[in-house]
C-alpha atoms as a PDB file:
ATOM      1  CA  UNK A   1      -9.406  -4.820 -14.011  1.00  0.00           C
ATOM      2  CA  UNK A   2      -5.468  -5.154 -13.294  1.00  0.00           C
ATOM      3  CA  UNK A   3      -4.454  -8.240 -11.098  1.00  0.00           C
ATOM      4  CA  UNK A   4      -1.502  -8.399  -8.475  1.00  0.00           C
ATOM      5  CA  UNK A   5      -0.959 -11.427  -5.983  1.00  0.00           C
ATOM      6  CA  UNK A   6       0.539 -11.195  -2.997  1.00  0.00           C
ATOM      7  CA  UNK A   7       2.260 -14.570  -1.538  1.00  0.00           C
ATOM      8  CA  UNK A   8       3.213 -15.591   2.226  1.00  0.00           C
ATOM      9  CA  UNK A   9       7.028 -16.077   2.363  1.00  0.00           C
ATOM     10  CA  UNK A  10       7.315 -16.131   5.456  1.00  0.00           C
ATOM     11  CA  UNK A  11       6.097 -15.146   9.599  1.00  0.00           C
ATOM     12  CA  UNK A  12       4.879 -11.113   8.133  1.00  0.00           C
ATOM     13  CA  UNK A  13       7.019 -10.985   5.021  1.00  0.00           C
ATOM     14  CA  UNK A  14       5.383 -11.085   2.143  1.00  0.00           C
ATOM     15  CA  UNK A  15       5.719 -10.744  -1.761  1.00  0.00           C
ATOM     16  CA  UNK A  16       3.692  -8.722  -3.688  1.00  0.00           C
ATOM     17  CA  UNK A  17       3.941  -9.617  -7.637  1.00  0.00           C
ATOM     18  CA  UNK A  18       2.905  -6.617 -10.088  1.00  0.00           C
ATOM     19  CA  UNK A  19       3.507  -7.797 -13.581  1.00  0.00           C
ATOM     20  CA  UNK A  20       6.768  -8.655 -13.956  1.00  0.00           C
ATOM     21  CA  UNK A  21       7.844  -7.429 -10.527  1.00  0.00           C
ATOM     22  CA  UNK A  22       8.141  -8.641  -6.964  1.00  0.00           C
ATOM     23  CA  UNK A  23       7.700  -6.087  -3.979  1.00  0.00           C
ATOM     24  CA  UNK A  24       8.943  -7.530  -0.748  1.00  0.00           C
ATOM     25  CA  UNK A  25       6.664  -6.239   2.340  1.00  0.00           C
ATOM     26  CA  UNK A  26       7.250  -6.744   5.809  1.00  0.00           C
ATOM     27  CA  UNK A  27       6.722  -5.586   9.314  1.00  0.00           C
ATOM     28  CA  UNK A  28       9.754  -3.612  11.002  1.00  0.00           C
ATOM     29  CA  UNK A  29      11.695  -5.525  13.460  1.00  0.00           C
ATOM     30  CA  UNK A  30      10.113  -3.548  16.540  1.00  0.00           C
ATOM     31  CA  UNK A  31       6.566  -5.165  14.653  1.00  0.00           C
ATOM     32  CA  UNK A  32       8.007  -8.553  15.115  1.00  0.00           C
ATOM     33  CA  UNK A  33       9.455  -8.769  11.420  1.00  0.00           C
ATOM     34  CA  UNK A  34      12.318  -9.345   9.215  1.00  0.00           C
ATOM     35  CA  UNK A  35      12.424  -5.557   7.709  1.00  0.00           C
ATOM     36  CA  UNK A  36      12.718  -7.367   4.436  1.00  0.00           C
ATOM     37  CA  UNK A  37      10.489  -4.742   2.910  1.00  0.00           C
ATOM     38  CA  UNK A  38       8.284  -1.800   3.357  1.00  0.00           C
ATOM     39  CA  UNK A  39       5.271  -2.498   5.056  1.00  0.00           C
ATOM     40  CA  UNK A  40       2.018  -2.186   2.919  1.00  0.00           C
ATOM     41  CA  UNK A  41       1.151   1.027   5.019  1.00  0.00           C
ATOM     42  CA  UNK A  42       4.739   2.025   3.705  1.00  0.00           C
ATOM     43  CA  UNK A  43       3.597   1.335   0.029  1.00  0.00           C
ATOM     44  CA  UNK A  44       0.528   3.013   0.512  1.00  0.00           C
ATOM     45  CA  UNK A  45       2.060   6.206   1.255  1.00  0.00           C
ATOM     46  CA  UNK A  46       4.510   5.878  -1.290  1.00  0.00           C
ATOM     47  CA  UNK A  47       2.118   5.507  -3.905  1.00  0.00           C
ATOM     48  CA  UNK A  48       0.825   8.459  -3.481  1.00  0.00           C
ATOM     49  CA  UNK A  49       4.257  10.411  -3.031  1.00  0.00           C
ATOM     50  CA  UNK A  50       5.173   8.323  -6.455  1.00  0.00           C
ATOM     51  CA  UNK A  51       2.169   9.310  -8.123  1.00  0.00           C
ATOM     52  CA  UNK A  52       2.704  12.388  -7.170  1.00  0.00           C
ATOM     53  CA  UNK A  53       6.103  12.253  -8.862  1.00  0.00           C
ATOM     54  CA  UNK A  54       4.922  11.195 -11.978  1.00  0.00           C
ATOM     55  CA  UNK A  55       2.566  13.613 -12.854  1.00  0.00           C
ATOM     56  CA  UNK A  56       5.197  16.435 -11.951  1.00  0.00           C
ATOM     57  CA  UNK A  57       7.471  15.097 -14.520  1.00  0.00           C
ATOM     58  CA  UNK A  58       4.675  15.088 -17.509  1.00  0.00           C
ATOM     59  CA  UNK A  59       3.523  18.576 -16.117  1.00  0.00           C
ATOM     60  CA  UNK A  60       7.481  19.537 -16.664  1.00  0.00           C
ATOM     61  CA  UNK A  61       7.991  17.539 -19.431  1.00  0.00           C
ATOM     62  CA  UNK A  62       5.003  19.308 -21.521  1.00  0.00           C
ATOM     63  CA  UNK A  63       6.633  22.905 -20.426  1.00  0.00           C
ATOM     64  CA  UNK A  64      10.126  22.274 -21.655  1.00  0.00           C
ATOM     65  CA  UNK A  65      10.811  23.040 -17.863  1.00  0.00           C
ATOM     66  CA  UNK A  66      13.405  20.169 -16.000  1.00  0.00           C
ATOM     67  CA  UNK A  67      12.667  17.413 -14.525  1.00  0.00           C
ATOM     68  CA  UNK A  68      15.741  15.228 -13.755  1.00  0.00           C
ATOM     69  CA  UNK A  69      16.254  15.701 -10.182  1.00  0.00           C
ATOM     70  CA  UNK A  70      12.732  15.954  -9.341  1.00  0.00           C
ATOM     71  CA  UNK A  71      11.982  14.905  -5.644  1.00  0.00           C
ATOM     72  CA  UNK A  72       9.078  14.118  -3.346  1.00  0.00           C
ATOM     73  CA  UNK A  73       9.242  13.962   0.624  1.00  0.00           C
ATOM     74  CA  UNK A  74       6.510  12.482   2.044  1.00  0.00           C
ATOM     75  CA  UNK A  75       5.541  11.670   6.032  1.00  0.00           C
ATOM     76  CA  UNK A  76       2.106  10.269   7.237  1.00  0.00           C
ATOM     77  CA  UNK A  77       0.823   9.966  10.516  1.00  0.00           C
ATOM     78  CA  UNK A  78      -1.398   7.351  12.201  1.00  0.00           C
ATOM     79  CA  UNK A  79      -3.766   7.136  14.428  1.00  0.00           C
ATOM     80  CA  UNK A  80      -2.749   6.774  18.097  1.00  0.00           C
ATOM     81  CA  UNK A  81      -5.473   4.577  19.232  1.00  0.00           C
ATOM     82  CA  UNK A  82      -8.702   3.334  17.502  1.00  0.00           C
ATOM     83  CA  UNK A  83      -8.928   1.628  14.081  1.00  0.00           C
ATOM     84  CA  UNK A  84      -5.618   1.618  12.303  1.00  0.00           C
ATOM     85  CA  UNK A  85      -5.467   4.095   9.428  1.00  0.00           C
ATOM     86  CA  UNK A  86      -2.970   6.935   8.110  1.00  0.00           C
ATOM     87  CA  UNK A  87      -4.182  10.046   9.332  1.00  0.00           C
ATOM     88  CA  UNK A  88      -2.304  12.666   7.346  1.00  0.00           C
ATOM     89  CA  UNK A  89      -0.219  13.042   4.750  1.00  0.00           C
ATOM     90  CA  UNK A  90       2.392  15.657   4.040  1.00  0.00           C
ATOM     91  CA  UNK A  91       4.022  15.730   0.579  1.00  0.00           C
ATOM     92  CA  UNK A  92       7.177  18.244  -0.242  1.00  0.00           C
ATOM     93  CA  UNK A  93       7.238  18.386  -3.714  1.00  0.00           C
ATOM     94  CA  UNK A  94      10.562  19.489  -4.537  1.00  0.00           C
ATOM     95  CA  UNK A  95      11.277  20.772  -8.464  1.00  0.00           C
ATOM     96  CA  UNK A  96      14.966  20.647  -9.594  1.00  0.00           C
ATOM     97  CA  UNK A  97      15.036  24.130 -10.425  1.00  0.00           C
ATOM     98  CA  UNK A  98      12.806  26.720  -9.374  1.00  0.00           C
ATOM     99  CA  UNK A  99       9.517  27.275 -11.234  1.00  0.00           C
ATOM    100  CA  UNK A 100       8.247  30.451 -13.002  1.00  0.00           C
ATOM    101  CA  UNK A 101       5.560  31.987 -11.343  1.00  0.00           C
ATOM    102  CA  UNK A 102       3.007  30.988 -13.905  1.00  0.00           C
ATOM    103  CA  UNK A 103       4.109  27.395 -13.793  1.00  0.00           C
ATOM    104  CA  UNK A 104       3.460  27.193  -9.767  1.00  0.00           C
ATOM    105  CA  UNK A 105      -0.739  26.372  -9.852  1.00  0.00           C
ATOM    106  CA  UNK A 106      -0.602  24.340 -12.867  1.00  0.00           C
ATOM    107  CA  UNK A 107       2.243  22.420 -11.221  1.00  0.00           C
ATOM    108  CA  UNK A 108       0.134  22.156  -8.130  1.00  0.00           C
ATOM    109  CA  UNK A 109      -2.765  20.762 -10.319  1.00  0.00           C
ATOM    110  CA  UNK A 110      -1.378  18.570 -12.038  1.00  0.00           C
ATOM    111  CA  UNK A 111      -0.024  16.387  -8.958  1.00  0.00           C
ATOM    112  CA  UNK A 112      -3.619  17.319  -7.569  1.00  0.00           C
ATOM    113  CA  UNK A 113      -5.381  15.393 -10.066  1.00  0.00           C
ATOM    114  CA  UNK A 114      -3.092  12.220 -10.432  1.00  0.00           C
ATOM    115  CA  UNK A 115      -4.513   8.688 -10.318  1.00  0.00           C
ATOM    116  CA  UNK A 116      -3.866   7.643  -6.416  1.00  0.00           C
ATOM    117  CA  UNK A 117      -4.820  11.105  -4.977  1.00  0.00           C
ATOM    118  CA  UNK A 118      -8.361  11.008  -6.905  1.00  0.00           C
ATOM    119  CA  UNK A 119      -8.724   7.059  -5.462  1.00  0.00           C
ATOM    120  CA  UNK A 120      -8.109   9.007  -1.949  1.00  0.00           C
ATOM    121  CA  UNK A 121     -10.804  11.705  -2.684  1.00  0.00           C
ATOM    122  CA  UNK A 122     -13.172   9.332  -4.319  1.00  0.00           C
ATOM    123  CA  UNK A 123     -12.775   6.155  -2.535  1.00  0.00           C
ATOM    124  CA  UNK A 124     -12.786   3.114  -4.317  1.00  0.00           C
ATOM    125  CA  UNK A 125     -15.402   0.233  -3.121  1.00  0.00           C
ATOM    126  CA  UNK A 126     -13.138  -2.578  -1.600  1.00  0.00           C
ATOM    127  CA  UNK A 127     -14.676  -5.968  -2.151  1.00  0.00           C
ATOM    128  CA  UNK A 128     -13.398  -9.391  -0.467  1.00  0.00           C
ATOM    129  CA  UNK A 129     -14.157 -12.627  -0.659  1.00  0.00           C
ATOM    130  CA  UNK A 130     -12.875 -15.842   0.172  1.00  0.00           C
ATOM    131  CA  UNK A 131     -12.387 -18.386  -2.944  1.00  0.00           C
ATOM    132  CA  UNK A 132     -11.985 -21.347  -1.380  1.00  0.00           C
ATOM    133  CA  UNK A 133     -11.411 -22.805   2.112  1.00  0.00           C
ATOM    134  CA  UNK A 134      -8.742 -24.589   3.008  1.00  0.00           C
ATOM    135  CA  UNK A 135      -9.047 -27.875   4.904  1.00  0.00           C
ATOM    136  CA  UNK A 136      -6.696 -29.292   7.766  1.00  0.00           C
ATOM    137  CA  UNK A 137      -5.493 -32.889   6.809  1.00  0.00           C
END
């Protein structure tokens, strides 16, 4: 398994530490934040809009088609009252040139099958557990 540790910095900011980088996550101001950083929902979404992304380029890439320029758009919605979760998510994937019409469903496939979008489909189990406890002096 991979490890990443997230640290309290401060009141909802937080830093997330992947290797050899630091992701700065926060809460908007409106949430009571800093806006120091996206907020993990934030980095959820753009995973998956990143993941997306990626597997564009290396469908491209392997077709001698483009890929500098390559864009996704992506907007979620959440749900208005009940347990907090992203409802929907709309991606706009956006080629730098346009694609022959053979190239359009493997395209589609390929971003269809990338790492984050299977975890979606095929949920991963989500274990946690508390390590220690801390106790006040």
């Amino acid at each position: 398994m991979s490890e990443m540790l997230v640290v309290h910095r401060e009141d909802d900011a937080f830093a997330v530490i992947v290797r050899d980088h630091v992701i700065h996550v926060d809460q908007p101001y409106t949430g009571g934040g800093m806006d120091a950083g996206p907020t993990p929902v934030e980095l959820f979404v753009a995973s998956l809009a990143a993941c997306t992304a990626h597997h564009a380029r290396l469908y491209l890439k392997a077709r001698c088609l483009p890929a500098n320029g390559l864009e996704v758009a992506a907007e979620y919605a959440m749900t208005p009252e009940g347990p907090a979760r992203v409802t929907r998510v709309e991606l706009r994937l956006r080629p730098p040139v346009r694609l022959p019409d053979r190239d359009v469903g493997g395209l589609m496939a390929a971003v269809m099958a990338g790492t984050v979008h299977n975890s979606i489909f095929d949920t991963p189990r989500v274990g946690v557990r508390l390590e220690s406890e801390v106790t006040a002096a």
